[in-house]
PDB file of N, CA and C in Angstrom:
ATOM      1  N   UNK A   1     105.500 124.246 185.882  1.00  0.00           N
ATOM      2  CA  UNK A   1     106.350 123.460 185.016  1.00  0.00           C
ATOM      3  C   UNK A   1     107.052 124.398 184.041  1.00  0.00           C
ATOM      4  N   UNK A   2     108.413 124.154 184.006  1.00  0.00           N
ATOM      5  CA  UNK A   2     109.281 124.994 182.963  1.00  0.00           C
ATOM      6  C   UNK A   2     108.785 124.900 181.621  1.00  0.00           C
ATOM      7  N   UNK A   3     108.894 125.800 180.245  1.00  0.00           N
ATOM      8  CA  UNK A   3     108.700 125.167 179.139  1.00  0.00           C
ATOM      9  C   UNK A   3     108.972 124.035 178.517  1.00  0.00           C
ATOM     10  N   UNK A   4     110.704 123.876 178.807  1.00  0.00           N
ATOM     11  CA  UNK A   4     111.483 122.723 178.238  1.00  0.00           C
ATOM     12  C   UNK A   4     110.274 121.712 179.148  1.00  0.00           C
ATOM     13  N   UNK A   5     110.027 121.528 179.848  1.00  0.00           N
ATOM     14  CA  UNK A   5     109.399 120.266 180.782  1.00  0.00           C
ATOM     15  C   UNK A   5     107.954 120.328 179.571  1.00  0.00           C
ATOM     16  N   UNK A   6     107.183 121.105 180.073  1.00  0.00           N
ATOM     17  CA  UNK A   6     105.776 120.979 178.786  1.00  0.00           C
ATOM     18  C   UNK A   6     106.130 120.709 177.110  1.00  0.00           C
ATOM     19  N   UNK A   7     107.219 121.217 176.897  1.00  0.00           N
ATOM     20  CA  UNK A   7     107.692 120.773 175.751  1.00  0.00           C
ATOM     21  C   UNK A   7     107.858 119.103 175.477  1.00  0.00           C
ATOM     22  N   UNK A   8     108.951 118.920 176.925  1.00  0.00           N
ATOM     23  CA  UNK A   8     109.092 117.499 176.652  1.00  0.00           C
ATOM     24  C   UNK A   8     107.747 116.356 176.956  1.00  0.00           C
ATOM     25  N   UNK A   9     106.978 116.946 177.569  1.00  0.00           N
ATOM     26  CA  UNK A   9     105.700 116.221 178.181  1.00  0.00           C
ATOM     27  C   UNK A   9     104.637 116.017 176.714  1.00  0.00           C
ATOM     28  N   UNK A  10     104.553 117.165 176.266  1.00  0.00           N
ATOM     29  CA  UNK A  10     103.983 117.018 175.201  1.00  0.00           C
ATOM     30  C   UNK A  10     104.553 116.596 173.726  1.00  0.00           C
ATOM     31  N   UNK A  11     105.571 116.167 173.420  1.00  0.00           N
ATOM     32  CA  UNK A  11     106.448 115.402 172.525  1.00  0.00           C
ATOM     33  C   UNK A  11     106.009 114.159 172.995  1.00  0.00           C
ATOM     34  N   UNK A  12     105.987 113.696 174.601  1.00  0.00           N
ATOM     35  CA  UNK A  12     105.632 112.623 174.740  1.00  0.00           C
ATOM     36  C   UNK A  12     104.211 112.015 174.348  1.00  0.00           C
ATOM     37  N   UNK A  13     103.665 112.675 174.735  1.00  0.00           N
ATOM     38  CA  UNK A  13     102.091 112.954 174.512  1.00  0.00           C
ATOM     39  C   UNK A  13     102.101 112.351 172.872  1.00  0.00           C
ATOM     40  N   UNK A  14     102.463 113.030 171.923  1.00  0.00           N
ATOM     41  CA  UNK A  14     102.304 112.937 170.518  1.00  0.00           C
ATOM     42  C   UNK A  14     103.259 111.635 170.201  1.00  0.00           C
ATOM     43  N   UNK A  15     104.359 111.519 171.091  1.00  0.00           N
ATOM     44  CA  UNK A  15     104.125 109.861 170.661  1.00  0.00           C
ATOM     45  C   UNK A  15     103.228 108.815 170.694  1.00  0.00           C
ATOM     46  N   UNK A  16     103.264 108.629 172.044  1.00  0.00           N
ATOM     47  CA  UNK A  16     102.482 108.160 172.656  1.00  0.00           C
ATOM     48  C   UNK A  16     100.999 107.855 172.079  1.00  0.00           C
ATOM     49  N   UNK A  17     100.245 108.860 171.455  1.00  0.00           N
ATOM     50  CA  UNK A  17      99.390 108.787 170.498  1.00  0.00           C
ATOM     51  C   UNK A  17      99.538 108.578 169.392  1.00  0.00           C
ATOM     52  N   UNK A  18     100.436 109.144 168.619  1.00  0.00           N
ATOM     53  CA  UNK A  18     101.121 108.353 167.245  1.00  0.00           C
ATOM     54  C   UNK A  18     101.716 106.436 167.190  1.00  0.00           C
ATOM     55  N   UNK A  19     102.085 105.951 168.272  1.00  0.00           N
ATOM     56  CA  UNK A  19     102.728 105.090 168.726  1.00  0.00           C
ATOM     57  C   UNK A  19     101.842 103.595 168.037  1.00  0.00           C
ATOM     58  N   UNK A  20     100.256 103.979 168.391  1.00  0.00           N
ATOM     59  CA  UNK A  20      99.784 102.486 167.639  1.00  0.00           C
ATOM     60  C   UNK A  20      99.489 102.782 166.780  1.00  0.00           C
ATOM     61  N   UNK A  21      99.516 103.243 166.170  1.00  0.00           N
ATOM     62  CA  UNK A  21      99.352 103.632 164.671  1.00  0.00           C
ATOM     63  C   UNK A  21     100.509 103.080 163.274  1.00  0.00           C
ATOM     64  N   UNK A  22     101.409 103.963 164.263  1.00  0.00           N
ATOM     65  CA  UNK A  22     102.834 104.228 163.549  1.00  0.00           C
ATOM     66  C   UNK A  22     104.331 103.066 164.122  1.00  0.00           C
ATOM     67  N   UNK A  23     103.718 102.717 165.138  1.00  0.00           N
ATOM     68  CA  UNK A  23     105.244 101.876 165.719  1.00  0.00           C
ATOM     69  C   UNK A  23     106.003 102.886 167.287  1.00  0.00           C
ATOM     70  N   UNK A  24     106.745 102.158 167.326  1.00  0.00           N
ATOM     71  CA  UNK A  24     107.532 103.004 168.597  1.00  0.00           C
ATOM     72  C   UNK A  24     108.646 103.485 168.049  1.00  0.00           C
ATOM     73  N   UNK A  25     109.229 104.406 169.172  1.00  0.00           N
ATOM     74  CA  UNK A  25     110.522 104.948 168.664  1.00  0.00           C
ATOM     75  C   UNK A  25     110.590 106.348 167.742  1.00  0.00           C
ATOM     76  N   UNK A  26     109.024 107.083 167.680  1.00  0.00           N
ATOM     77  CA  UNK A  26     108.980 107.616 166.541  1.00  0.00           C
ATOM     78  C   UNK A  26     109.899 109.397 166.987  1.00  0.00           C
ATOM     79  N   UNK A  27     111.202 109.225 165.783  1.00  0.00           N
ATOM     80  CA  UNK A  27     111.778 110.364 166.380  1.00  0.00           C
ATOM     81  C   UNK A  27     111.091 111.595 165.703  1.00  0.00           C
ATOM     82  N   UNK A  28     111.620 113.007 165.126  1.00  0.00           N
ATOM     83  CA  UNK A  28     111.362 114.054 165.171  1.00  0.00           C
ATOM     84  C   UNK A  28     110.940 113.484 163.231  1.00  0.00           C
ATOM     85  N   UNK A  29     111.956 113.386 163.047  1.00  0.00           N
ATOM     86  CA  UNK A  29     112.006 113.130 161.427  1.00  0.00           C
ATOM     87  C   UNK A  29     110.230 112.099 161.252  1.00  0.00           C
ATOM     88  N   UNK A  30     110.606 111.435 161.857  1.00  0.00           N
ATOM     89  CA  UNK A  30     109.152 109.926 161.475  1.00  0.00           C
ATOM     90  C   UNK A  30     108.233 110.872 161.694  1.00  0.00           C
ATOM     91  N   UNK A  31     107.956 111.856 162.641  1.00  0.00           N
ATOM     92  CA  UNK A  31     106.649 112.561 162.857  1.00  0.00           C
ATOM     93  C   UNK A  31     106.379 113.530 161.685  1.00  0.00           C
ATOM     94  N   UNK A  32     107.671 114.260 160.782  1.00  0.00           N
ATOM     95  CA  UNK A  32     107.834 115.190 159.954  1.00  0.00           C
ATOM     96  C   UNK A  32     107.193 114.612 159.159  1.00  0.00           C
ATOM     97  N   UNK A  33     107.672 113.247 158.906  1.00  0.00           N
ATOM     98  CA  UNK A  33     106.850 112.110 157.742  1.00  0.00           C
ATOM     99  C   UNK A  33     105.492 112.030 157.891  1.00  0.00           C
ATOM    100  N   UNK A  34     105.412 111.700 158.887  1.00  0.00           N
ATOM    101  CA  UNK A  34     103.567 111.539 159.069  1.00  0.00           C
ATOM    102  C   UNK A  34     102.746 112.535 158.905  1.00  0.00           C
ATOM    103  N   UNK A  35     102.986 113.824 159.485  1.00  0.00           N
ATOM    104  CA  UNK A  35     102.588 115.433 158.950  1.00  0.00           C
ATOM    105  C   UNK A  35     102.612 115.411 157.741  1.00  0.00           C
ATOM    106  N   UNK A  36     103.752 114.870 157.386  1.00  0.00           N
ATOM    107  CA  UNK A  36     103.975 115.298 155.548  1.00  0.00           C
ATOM    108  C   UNK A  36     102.944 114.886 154.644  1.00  0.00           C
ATOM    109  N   UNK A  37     103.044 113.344 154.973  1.00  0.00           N
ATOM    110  CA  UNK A  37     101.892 112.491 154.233  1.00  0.00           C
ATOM    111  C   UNK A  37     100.205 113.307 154.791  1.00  0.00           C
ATOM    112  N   UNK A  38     100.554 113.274 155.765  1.00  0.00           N
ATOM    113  CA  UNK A  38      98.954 113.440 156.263  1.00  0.00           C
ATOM    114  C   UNK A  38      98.794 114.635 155.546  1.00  0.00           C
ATOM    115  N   UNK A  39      99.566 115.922 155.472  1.00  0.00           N
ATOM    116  CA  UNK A  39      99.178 116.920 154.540  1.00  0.00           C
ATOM    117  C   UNK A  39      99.041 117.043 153.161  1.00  0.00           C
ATOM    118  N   UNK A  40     100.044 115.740 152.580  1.00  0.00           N
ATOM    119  CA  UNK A  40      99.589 115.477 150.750  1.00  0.00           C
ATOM    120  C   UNK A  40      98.398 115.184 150.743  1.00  0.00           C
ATOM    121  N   UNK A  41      97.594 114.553 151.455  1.00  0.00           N
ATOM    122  CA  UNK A  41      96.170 113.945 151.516  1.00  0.00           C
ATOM    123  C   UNK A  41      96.348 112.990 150.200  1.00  0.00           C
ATOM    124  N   UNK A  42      96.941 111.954 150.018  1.00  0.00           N
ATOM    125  CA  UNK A  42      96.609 111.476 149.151  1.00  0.00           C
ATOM    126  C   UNK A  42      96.557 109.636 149.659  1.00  0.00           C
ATOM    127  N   UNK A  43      96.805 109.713 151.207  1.00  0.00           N
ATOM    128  CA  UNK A  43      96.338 107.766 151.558  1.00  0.00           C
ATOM    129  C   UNK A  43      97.525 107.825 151.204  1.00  0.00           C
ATOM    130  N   UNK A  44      97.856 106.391 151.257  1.00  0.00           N
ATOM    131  CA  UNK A  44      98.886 105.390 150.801  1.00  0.00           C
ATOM    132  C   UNK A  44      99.202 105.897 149.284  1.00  0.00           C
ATOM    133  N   UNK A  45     100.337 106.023 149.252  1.00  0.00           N
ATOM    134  CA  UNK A  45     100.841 106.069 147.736  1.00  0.00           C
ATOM    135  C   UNK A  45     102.316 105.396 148.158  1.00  0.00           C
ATOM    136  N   UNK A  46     102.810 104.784 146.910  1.00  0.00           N
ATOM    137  CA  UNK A  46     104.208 104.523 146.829  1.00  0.00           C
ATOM    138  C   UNK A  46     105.108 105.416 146.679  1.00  0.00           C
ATOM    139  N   UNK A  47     106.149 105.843 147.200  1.00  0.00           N
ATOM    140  CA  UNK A  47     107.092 107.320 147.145  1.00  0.00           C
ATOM    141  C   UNK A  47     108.391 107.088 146.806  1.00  0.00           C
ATOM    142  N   UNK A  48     108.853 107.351 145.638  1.00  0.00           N
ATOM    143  CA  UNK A  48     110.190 107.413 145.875  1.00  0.00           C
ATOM    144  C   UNK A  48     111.417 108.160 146.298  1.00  0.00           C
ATOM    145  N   UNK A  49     112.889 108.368 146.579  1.00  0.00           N
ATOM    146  CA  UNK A  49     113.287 109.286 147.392  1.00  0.00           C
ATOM    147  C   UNK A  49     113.070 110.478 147.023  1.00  0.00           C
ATOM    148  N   UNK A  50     113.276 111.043 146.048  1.00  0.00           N
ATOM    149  CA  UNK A  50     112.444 112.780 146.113  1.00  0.00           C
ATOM    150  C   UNK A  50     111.296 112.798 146.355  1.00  0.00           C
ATOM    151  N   UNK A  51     110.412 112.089 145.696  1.00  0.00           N
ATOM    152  CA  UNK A  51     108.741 111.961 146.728  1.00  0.00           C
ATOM    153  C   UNK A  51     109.003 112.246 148.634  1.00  0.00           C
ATOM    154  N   UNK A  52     109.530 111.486 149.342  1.00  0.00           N
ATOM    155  CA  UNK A  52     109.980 111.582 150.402  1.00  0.00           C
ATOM    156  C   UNK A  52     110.589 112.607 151.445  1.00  0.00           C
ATOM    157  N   UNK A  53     111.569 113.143 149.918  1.00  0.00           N
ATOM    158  CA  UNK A  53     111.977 114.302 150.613  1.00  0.00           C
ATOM    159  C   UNK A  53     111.200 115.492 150.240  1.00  0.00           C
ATOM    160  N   UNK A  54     110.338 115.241 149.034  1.00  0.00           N
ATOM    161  CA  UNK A  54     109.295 116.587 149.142  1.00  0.00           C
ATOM    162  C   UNK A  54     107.622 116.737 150.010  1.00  0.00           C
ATOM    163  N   UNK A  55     107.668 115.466 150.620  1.00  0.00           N
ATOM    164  CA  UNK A  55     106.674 114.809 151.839  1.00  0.00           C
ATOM    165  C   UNK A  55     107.672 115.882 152.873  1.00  0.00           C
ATOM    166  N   UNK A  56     109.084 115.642 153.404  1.00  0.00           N
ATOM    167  CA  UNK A  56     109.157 116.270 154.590  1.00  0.00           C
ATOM    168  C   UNK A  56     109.337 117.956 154.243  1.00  0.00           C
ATOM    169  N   UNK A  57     109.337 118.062 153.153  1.00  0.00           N
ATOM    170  CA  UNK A  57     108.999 119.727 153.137  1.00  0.00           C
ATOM    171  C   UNK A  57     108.065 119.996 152.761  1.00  0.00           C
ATOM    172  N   UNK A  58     107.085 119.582 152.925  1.00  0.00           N
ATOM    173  CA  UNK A  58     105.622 119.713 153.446  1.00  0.00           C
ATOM    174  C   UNK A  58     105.465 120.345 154.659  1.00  0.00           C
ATOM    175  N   UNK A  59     105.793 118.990 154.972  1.00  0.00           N
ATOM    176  CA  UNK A  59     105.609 118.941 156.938  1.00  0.00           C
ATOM    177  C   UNK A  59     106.054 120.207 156.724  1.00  0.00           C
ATOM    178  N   UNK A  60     107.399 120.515 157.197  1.00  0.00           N
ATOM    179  CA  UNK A  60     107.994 121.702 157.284  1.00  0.00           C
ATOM    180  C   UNK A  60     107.544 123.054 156.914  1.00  0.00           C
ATOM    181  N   UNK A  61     106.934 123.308 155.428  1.00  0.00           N
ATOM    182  CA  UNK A  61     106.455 124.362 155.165  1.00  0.00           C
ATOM    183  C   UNK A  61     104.995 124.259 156.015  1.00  0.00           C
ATOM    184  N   UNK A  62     104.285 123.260 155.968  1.00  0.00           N
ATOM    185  CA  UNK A  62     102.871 123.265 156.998  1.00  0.00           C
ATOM    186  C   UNK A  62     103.667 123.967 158.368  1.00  0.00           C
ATOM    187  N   UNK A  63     104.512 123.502 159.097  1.00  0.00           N
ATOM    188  CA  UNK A  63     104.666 123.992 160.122  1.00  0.00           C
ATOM    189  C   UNK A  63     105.216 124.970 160.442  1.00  0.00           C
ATOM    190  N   UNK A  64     106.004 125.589 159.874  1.00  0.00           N
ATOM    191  CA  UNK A  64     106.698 126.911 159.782  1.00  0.00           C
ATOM    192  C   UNK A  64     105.530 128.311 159.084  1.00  0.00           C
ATOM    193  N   UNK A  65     104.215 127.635 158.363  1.00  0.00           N
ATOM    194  CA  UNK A  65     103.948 129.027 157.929  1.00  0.00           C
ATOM    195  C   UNK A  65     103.203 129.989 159.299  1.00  0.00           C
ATOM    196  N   UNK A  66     102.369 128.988 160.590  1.00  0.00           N
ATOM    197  CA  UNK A  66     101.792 129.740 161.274  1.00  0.00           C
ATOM    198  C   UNK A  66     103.145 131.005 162.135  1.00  0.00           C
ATOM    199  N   UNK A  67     104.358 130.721 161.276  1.00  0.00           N
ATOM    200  CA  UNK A  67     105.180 132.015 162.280  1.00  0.00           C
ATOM    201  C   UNK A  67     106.137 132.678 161.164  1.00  0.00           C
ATOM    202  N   UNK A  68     105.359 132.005 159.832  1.00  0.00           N
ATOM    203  CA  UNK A  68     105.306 133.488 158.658  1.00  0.00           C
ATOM    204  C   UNK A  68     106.292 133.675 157.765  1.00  0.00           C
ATOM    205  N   UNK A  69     106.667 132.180 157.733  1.00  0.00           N
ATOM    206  CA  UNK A  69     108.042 131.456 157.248  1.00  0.00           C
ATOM    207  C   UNK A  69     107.800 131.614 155.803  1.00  0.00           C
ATOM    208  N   UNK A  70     106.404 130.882 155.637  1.00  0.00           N
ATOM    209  CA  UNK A  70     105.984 130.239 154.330  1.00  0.00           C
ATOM    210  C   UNK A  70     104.795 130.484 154.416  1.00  0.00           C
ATOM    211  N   UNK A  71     103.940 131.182 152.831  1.00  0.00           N
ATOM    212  CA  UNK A  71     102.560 130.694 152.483  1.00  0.00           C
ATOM    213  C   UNK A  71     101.999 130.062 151.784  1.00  0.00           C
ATOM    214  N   UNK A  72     101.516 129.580 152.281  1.00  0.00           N
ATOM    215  CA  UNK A  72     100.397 128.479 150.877  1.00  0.00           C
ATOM    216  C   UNK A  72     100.175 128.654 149.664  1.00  0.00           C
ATOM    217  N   UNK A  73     100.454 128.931 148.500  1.00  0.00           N
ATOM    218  CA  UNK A  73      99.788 129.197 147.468  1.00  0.00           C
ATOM    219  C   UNK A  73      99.079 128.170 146.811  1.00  0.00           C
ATOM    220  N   UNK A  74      98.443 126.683 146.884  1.00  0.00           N
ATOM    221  CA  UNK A  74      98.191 125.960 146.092  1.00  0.00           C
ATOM    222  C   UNK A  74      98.579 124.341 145.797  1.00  0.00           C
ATOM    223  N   UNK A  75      97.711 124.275 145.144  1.00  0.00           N
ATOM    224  CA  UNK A  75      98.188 122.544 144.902  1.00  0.00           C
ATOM    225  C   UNK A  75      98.656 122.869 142.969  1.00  0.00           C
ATOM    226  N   UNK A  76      99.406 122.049 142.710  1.00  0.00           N
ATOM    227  CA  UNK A  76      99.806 122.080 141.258  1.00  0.00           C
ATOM    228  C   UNK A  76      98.953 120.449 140.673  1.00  0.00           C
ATOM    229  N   UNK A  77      98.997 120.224 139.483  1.00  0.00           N
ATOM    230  CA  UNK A  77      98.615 118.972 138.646  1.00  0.00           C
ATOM    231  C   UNK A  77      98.343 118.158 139.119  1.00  0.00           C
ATOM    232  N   UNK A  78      99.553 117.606 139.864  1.00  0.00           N
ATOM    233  CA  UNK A  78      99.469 116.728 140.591  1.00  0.00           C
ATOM    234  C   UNK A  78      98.310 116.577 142.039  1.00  0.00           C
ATOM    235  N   UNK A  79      98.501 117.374 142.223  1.00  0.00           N
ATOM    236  CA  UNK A  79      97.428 118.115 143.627  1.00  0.00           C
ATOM    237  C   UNK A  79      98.530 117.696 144.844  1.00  0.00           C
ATOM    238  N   UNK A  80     100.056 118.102 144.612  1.00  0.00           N
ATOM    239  CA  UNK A  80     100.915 118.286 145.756  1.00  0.00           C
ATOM    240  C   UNK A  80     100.973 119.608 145.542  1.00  0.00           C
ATOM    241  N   UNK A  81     100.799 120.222 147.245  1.00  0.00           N
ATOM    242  CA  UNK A  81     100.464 121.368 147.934  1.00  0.00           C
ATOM    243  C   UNK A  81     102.136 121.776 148.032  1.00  0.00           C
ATOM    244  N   UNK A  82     101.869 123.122 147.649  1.00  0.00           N
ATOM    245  CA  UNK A  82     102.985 124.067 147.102  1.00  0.00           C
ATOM    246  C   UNK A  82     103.040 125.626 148.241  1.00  0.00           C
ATOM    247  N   UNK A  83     104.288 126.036 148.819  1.00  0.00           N
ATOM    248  CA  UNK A  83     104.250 127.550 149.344  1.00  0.00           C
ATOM    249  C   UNK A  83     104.817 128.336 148.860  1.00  0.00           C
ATOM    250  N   UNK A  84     104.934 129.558 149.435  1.00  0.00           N
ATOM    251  CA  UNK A  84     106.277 130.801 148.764  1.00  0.00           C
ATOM    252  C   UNK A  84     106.930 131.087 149.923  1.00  0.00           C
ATOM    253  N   UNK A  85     107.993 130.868 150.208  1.00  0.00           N
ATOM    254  CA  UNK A  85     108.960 131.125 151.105  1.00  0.00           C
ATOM    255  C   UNK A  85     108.920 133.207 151.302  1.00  0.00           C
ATOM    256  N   UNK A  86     108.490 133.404 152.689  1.00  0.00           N
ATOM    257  CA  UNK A  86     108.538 134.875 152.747  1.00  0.00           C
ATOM    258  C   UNK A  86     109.508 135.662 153.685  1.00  0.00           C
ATOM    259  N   UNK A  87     110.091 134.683 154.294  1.00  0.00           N
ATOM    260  CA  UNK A  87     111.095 135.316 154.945  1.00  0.00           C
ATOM    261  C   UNK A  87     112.124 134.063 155.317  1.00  0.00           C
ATOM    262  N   UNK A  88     113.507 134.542 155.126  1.00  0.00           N
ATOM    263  CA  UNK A  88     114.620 133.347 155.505  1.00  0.00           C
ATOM    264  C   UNK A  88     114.652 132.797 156.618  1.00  0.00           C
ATOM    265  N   UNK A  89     114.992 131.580 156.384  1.00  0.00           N
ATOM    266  CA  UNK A  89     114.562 130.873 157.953  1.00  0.00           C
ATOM    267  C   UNK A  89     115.888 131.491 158.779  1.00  0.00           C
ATOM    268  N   UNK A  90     115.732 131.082 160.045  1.00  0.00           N
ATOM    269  CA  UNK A  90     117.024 132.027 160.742  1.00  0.00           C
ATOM    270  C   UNK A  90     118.220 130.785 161.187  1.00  0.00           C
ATOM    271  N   UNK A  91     119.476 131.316 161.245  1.00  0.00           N
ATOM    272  CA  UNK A  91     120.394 130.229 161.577  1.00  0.00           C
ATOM    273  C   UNK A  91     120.431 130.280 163.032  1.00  0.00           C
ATOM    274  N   UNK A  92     120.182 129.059 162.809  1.00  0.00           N
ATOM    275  CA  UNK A  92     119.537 127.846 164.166  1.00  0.00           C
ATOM    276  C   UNK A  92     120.653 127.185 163.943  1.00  0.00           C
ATOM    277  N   UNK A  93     121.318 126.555 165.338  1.00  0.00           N
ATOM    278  CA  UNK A  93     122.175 125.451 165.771  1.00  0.00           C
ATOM    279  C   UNK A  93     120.723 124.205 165.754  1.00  0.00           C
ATOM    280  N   UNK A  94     121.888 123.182 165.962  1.00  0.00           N
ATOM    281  CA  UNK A  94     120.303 121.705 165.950  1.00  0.00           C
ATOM    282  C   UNK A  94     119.738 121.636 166.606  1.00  0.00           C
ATOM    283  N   UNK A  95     120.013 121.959 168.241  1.00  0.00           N
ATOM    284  CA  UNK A  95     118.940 121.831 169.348  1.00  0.00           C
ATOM    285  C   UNK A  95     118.180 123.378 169.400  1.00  0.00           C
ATOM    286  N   UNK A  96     118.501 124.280 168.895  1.00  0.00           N
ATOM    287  CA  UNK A  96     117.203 125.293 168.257  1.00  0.00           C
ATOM    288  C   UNK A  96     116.633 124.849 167.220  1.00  0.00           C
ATOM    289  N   UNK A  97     116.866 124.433 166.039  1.00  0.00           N
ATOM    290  CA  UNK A  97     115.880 123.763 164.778  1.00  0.00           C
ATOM    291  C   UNK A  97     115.230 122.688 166.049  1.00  0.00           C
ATOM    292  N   UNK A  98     115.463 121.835 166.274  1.00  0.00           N
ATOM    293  CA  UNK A  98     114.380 120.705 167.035  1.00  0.00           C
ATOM    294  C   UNK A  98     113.674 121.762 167.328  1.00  0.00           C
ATOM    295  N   UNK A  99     114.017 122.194 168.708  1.00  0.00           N
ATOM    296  CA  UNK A  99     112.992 122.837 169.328  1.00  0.00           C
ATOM    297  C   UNK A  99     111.688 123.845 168.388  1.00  0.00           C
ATOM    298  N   UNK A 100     112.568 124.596 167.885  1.00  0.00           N
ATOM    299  CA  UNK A 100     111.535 125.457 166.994  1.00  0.00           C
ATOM    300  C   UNK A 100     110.676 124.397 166.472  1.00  0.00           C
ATOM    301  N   UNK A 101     111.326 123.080 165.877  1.00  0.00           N
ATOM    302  CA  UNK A 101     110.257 121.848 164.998  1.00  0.00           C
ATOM    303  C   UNK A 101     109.768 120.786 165.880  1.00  0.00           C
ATOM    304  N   UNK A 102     109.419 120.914 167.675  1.00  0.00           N
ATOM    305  CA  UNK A 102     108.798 120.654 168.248  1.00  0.00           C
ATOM    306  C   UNK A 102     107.622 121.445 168.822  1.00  0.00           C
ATOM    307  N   UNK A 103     107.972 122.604 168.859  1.00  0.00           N
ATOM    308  CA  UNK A 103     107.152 123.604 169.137  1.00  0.00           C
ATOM    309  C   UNK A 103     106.012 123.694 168.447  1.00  0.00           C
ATOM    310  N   UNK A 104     106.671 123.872 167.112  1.00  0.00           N
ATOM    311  CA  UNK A 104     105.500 123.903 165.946  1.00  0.00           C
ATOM    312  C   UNK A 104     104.663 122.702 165.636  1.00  0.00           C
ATOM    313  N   UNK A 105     104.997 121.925 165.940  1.00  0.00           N
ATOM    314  CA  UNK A 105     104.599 120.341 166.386  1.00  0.00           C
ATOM    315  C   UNK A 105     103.106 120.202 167.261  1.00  0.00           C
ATOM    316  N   UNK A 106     103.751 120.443 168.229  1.00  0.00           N
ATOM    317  CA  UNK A 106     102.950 120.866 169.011  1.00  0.00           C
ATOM    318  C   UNK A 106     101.498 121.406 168.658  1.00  0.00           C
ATOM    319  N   UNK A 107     101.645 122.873 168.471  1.00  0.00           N
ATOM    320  CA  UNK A 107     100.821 123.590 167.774  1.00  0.00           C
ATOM    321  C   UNK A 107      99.988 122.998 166.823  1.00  0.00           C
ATOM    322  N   UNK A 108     100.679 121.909 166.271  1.00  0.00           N
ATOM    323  CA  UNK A 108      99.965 121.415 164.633  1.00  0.00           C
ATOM    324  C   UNK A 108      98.807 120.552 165.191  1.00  0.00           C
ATOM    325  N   UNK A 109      99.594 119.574 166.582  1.00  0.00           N
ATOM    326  CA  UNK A 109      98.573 118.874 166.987  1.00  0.00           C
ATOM    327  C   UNK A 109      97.501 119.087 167.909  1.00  0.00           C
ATOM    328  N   UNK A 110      97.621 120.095 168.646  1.00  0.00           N
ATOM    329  CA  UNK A 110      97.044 120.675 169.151  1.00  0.00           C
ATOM    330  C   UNK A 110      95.694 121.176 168.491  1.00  0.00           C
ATOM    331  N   UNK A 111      96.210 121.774 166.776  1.00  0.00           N
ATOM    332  CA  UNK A 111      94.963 122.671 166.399  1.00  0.00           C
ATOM    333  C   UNK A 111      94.583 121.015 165.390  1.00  0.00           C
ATOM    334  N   UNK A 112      95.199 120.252 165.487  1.00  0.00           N
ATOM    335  CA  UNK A 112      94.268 118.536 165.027  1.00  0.00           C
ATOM    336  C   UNK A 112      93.768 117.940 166.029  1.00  0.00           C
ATOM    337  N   UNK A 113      93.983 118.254 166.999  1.00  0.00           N
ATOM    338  CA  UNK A 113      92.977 117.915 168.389  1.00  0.00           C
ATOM    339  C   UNK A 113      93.556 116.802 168.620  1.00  0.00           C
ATOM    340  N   UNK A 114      95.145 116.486 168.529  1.00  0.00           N
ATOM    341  CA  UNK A 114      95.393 115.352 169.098  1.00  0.00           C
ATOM    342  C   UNK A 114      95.879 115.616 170.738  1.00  0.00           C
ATOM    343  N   UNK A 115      96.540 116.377 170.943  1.00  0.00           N
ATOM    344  CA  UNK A 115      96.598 116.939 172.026  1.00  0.00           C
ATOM    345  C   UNK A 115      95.612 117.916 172.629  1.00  0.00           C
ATOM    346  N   UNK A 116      96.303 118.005 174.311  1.00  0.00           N
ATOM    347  CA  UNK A 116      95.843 119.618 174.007  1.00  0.00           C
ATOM    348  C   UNK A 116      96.498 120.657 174.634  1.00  0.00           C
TER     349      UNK A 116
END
């Protein structure tokens, strides 16, 4: 099987398992969300739009640091988890950003044992 094919097999996969949980339909962004939240660890909270958009750069920094993007330094006051950007992300057209943010996807669920 080609990559693009295991790629797409396993996107499916992580719907598919996300799916009763979360609803159908879940695109790239809804999964960023669910990473995001799942990495604030904080349950259900009410969010408003910068809450939201600092939920999907979560996700994002969670998934970009295993290739050295970003490191962890910490949770602040609040106990939202904070990185340091260590190297510029690279200019990506959109179907390279997906991919790179399926890939890493992947990986995330993989080492959460939702896949394998």
């Amino acid at each position: 099987m080609s990559r693009k094919s295991d790629l797409a097999v396993s996107w499916k996969e992580i719907q598919d398992k996300l799916e009763p949980q979360f609803g159908g339909d879940l695109d790239i962004q809804a999964v960023l969300f669910i990473i995001g939240v799942q990495e604030l660890g904080k349950g259900y909270v009410k969010l408003d739009k910068e809450d939201k958009v600092n939920v999907m750069h979560i996700a994002i920094c969670t998934l970009l640091e295993p290739y050295g993007f970003y490191e962890y330094i910490g949770r602040d006051a609040d106990l939202w988890p904070h990185w340091k950007a260590l190297k510029p992300l690279p200019n990506l057209k959109a179907g390279e950003q997906n991919r790179l943010l399926l890939e890493a996807m992947m990986e995330y669920f993989r080492k959460e044992g939702l896949i394998e």
